[in-house]
PDB file of N, CA and C in Angstrom:
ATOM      1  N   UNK A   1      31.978  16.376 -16.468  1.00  0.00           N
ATOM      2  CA  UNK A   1      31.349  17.661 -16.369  1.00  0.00           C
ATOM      3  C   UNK A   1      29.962  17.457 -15.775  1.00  0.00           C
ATOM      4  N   UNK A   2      29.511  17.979 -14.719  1.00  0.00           N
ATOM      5  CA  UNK A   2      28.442  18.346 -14.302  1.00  0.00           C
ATOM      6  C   UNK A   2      28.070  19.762 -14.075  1.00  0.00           C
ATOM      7  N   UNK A   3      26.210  20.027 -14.925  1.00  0.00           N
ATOM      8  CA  UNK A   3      25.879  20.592 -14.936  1.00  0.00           C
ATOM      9  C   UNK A   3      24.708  21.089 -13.676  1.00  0.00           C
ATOM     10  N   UNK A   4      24.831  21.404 -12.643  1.00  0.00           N
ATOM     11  CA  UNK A   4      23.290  21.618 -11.957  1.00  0.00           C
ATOM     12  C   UNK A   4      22.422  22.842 -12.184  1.00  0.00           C
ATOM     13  N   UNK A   5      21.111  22.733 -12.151  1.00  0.00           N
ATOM     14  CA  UNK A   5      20.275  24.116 -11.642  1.00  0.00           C
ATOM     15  C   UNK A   5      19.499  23.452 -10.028  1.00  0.00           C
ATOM     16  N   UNK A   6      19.750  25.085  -9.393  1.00  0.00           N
ATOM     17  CA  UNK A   6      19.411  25.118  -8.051  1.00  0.00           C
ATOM     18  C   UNK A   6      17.691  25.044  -7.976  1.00  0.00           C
ATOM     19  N   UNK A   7      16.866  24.302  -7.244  1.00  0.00           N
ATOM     20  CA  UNK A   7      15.936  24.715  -6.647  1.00  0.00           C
ATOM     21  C   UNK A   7      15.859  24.507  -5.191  1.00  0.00           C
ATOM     22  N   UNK A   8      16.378  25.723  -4.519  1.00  0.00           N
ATOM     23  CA  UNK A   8      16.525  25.883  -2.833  1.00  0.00           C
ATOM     24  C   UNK A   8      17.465  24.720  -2.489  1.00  0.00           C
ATOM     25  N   UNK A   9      17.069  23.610  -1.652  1.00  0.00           N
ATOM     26  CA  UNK A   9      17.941  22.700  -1.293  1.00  0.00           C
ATOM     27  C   UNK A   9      17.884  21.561  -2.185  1.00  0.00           C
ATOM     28  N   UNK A  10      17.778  21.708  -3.386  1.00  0.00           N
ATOM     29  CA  UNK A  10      17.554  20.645  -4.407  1.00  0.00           C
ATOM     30  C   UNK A  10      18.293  20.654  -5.436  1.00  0.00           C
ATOM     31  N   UNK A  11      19.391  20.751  -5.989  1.00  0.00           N
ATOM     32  CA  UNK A  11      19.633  20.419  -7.219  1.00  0.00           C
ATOM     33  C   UNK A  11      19.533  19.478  -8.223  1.00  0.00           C
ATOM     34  N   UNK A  12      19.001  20.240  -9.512  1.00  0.00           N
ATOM     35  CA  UNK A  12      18.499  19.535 -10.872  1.00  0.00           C
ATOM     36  C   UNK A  12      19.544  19.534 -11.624  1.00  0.00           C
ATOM     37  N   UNK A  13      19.970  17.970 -11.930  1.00  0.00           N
ATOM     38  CA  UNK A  13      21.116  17.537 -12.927  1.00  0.00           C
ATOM     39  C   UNK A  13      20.964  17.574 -13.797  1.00  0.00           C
ATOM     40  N   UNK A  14      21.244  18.566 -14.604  1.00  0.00           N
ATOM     41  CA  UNK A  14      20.942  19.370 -16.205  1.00  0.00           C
ATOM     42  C   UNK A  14      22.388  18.450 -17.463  1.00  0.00           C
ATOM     43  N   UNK A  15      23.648  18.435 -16.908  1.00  0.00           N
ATOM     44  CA  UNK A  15      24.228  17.500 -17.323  1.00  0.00           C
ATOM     45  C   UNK A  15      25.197  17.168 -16.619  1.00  0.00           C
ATOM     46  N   UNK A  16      25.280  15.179 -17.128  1.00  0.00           N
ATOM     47  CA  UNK A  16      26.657  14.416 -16.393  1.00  0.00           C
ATOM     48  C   UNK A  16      27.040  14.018 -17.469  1.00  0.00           C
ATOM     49  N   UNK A  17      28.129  14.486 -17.807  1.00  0.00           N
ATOM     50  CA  UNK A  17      29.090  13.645 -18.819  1.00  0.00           C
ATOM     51  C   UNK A  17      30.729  13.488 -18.401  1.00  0.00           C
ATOM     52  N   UNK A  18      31.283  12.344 -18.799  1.00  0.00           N
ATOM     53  CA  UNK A  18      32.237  11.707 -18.801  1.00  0.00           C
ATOM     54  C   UNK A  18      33.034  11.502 -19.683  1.00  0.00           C
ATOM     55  N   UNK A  19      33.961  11.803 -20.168  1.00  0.00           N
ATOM     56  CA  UNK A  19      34.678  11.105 -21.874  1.00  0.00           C
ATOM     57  C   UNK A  19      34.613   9.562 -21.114  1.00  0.00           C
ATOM     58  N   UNK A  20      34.611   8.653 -22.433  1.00  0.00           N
ATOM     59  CA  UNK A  20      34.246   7.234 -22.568  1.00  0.00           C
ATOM     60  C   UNK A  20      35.716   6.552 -22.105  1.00  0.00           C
ATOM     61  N   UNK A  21      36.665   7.360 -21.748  1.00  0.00           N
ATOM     62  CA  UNK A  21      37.938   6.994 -21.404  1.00  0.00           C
ATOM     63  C   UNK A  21      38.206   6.952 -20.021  1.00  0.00           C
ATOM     64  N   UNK A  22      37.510   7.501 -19.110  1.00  0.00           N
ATOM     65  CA  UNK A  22      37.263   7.812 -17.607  1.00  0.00           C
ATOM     66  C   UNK A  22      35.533   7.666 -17.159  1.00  0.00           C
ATOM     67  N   UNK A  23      34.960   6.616 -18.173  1.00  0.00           N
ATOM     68  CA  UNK A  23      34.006   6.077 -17.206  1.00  0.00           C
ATOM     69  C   UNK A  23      33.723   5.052 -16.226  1.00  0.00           C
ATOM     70  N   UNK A  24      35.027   4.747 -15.242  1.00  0.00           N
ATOM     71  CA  UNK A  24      35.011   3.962 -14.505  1.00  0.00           C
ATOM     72  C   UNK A  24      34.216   3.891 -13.137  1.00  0.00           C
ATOM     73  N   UNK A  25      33.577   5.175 -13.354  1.00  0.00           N
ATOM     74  CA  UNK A  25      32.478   5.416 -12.069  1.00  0.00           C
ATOM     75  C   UNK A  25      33.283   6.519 -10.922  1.00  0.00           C
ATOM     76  N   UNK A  26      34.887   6.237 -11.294  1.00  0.00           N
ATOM     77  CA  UNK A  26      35.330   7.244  -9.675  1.00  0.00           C
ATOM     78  C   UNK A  26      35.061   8.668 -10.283  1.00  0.00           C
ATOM     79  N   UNK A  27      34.912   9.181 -11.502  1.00  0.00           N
ATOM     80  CA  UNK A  27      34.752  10.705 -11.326  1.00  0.00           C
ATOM     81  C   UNK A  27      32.823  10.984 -10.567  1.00  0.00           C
ATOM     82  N   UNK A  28      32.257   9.684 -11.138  1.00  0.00           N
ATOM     83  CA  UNK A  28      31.233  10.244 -10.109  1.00  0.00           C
ATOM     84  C   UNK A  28      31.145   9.573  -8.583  1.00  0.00           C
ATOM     85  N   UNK A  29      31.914   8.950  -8.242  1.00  0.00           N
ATOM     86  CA  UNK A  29      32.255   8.461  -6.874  1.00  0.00           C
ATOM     87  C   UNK A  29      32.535   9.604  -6.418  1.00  0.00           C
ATOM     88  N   UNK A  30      33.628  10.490  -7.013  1.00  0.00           N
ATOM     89  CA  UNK A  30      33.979  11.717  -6.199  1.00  0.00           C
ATOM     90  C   UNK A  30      33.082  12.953  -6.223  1.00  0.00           C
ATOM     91  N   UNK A  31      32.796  12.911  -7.100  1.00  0.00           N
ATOM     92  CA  UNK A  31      31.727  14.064  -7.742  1.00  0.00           C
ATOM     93  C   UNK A  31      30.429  14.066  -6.327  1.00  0.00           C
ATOM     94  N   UNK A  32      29.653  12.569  -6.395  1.00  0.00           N
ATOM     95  CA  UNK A  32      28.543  12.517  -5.367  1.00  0.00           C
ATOM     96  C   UNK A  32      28.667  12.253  -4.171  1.00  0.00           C
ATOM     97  N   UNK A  33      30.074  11.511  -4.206  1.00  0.00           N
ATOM     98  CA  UNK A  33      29.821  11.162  -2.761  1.00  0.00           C
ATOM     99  C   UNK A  33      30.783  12.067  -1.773  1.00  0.00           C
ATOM    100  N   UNK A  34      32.181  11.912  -2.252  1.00  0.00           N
ATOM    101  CA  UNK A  34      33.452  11.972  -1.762  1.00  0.00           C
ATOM    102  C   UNK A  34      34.146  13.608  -1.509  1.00  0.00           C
ATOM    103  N   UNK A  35      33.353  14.392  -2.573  1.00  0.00           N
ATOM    104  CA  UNK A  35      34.168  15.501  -2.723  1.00  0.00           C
ATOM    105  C   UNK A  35      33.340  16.699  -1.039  1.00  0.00           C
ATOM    106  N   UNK A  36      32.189  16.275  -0.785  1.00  0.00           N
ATOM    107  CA  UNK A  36      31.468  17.247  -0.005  1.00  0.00           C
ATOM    108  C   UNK A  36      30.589  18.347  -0.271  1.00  0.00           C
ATOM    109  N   UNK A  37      31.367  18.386  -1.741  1.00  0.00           N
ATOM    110  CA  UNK A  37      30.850  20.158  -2.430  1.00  0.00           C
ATOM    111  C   UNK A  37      29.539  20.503  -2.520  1.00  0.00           C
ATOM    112  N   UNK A  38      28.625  19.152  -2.503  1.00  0.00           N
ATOM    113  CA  UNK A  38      27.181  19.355  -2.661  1.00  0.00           C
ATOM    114  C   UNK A  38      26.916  19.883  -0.880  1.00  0.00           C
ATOM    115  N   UNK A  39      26.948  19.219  -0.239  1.00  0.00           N
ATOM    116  CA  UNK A  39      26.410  19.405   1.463  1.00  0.00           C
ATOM    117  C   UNK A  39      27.502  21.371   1.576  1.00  0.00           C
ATOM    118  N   UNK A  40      28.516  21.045   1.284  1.00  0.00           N
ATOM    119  CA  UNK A  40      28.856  22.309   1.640  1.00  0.00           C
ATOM    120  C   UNK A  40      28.175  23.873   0.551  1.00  0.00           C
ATOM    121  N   UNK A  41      27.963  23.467  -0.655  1.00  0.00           N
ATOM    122  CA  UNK A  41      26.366  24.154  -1.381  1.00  0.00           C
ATOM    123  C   UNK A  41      25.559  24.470  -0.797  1.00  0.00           C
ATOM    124  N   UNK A  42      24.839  24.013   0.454  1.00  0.00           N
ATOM    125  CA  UNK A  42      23.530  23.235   1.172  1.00  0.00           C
ATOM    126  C   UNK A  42      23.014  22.908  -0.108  1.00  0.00           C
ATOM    127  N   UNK A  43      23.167  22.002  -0.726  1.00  0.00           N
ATOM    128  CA  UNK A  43      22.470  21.331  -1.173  1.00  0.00           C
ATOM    129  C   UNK A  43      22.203  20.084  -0.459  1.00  0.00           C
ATOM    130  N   UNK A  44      20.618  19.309  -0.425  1.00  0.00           N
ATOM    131  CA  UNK A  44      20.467  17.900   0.510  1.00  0.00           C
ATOM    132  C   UNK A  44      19.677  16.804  -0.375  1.00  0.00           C
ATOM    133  N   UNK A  45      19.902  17.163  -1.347  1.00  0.00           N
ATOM    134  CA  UNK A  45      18.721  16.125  -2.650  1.00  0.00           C
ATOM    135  C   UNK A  45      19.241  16.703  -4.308  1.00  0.00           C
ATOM    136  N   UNK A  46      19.907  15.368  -4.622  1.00  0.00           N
ATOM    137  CA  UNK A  46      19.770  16.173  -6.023  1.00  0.00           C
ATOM    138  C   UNK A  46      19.405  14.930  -6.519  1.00  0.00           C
ATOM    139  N   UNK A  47      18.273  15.385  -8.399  1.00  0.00           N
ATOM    140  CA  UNK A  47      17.613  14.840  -8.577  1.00  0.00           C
ATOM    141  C   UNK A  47      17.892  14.651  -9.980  1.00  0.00           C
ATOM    142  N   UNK A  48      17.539  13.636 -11.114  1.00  0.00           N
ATOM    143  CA  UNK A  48      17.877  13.568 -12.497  1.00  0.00           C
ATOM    144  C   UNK A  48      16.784  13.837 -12.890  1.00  0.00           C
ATOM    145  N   UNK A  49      17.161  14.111 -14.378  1.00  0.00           N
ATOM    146  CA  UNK A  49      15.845  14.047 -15.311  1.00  0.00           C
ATOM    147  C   UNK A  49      15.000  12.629 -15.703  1.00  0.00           C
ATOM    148  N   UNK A  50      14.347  12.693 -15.931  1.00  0.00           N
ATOM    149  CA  UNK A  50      13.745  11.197 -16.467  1.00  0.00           C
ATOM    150  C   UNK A  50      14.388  10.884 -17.801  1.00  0.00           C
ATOM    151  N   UNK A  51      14.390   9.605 -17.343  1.00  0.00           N
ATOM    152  CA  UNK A  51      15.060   8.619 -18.476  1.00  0.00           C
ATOM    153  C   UNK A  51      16.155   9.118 -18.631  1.00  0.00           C
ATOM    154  N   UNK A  52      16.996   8.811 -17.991  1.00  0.00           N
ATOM    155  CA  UNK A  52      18.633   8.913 -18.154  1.00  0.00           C
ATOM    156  C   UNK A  52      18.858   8.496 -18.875  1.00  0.00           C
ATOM    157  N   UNK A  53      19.778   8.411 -20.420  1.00  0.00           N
ATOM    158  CA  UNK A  53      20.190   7.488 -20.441  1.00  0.00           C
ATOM    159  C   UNK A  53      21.823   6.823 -20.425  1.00  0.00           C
ATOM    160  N   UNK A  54      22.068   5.646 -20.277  1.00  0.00           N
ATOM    161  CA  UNK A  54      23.051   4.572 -19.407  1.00  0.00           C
ATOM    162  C   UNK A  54      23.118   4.818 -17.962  1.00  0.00           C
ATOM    163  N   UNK A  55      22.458   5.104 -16.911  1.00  0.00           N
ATOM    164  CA  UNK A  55      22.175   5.638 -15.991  1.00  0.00           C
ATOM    165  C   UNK A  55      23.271   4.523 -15.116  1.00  0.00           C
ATOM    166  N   UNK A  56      24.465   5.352 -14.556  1.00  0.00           N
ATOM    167  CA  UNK A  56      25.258   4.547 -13.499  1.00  0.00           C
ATOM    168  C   UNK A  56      24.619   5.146 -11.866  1.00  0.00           C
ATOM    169  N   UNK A  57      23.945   5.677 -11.575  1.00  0.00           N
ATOM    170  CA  UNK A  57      23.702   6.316 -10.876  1.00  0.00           C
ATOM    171  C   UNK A  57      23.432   5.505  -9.129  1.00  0.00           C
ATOM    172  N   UNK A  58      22.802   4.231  -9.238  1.00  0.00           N
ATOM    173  CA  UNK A  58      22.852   3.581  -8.618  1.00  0.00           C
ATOM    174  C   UNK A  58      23.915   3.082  -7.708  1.00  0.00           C
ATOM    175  N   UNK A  59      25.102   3.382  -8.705  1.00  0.00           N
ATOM    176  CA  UNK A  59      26.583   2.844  -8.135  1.00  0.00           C
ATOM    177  C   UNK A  59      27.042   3.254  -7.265  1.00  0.00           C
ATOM    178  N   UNK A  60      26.408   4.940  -7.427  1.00  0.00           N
ATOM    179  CA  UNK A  60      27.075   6.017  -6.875  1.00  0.00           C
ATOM    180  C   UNK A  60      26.503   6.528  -5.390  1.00  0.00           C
ATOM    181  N   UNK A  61      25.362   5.848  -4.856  1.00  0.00           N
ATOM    182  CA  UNK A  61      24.528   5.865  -3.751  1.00  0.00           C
ATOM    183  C   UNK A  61      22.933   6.606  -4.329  1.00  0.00           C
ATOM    184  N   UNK A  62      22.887   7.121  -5.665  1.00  0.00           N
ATOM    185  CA  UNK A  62      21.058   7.305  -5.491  1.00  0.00           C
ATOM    186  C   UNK A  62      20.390   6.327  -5.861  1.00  0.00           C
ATOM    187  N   UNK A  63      19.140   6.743  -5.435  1.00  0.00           N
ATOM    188  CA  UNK A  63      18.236   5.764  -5.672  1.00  0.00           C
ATOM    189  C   UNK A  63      17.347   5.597  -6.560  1.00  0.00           C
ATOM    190  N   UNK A  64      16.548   4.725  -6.926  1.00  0.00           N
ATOM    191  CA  UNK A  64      14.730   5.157  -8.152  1.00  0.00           C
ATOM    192  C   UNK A  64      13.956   5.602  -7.413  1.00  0.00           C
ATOM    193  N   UNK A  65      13.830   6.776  -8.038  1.00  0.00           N
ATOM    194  CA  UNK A  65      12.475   7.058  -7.763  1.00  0.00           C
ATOM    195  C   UNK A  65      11.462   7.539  -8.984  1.00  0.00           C
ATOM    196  N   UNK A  66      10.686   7.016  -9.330  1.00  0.00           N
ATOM    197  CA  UNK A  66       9.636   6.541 -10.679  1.00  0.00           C
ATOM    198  C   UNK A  66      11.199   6.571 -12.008  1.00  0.00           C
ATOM    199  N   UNK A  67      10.641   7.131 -12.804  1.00  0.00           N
ATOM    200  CA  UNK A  67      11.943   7.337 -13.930  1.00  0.00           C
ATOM    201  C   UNK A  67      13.116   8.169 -14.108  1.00  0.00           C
ATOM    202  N   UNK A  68      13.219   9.094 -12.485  1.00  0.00           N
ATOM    203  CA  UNK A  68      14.601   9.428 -11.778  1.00  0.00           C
ATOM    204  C   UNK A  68      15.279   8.715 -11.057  1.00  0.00           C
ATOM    205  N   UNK A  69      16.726   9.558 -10.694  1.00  0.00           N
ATOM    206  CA  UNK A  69      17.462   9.052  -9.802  1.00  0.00           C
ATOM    207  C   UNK A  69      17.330  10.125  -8.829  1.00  0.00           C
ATOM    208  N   UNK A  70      17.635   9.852  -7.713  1.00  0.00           N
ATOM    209  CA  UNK A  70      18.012  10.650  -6.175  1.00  0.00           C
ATOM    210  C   UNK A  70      18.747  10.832  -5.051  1.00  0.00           C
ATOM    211  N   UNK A  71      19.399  11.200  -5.043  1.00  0.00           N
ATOM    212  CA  UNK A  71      20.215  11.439  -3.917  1.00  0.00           C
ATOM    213  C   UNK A  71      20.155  11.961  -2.636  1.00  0.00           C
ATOM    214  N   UNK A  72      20.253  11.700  -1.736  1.00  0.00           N
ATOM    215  CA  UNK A  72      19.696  12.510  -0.514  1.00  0.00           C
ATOM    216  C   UNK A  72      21.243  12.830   0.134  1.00  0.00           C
ATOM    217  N   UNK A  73      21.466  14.183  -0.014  1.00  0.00           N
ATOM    218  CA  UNK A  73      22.858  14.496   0.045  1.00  0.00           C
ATOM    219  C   UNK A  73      23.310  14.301   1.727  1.00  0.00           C
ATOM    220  N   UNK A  74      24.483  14.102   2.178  1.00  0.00           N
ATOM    221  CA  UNK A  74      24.886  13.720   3.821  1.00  0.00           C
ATOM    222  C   UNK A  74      25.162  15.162   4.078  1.00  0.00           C
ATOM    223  N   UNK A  75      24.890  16.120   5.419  1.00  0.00           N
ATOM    224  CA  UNK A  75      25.926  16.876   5.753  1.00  0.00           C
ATOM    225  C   UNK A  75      27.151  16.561   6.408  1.00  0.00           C
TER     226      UNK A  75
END
């Protein structure tokens, strides 16, 4: 389940959760990278809250930035 709130071309990741039975990373493989749904949103950046925590986020193509993660979405 992901939760976003919009700011313009930015979405804020309010929640990511997974049951502990399907955390192998592909629901957010598809979720961030694979599915499109963000670029076709216009969304082009979505951003976490600070201090994630277990933060896979890295896996998934974002990056650090101070105590977030980031994404810079593809069109």
């Amino acid at each position: 389940m992901v939760l976003l709130e919009a700011a313009g071309e930015t979405a804020q990741v309010l929640l990511d959760y997974v049951t502990p039975r399907f955390r192998d990373f592909s629901p957010g493989e598809f979720v961030w990278r694979q599915s499109g749904l963000l670029a076709d949103l216009g969304y082009r950046r979505v951003v976490t809250p600070p201090g994630m925590l277990s933060p896979y986020y890295d896996r998934v193509g974002f990056e650090r930035d101070g105590d977030s993660w980031v994404l810079e979405v593809r069109p």
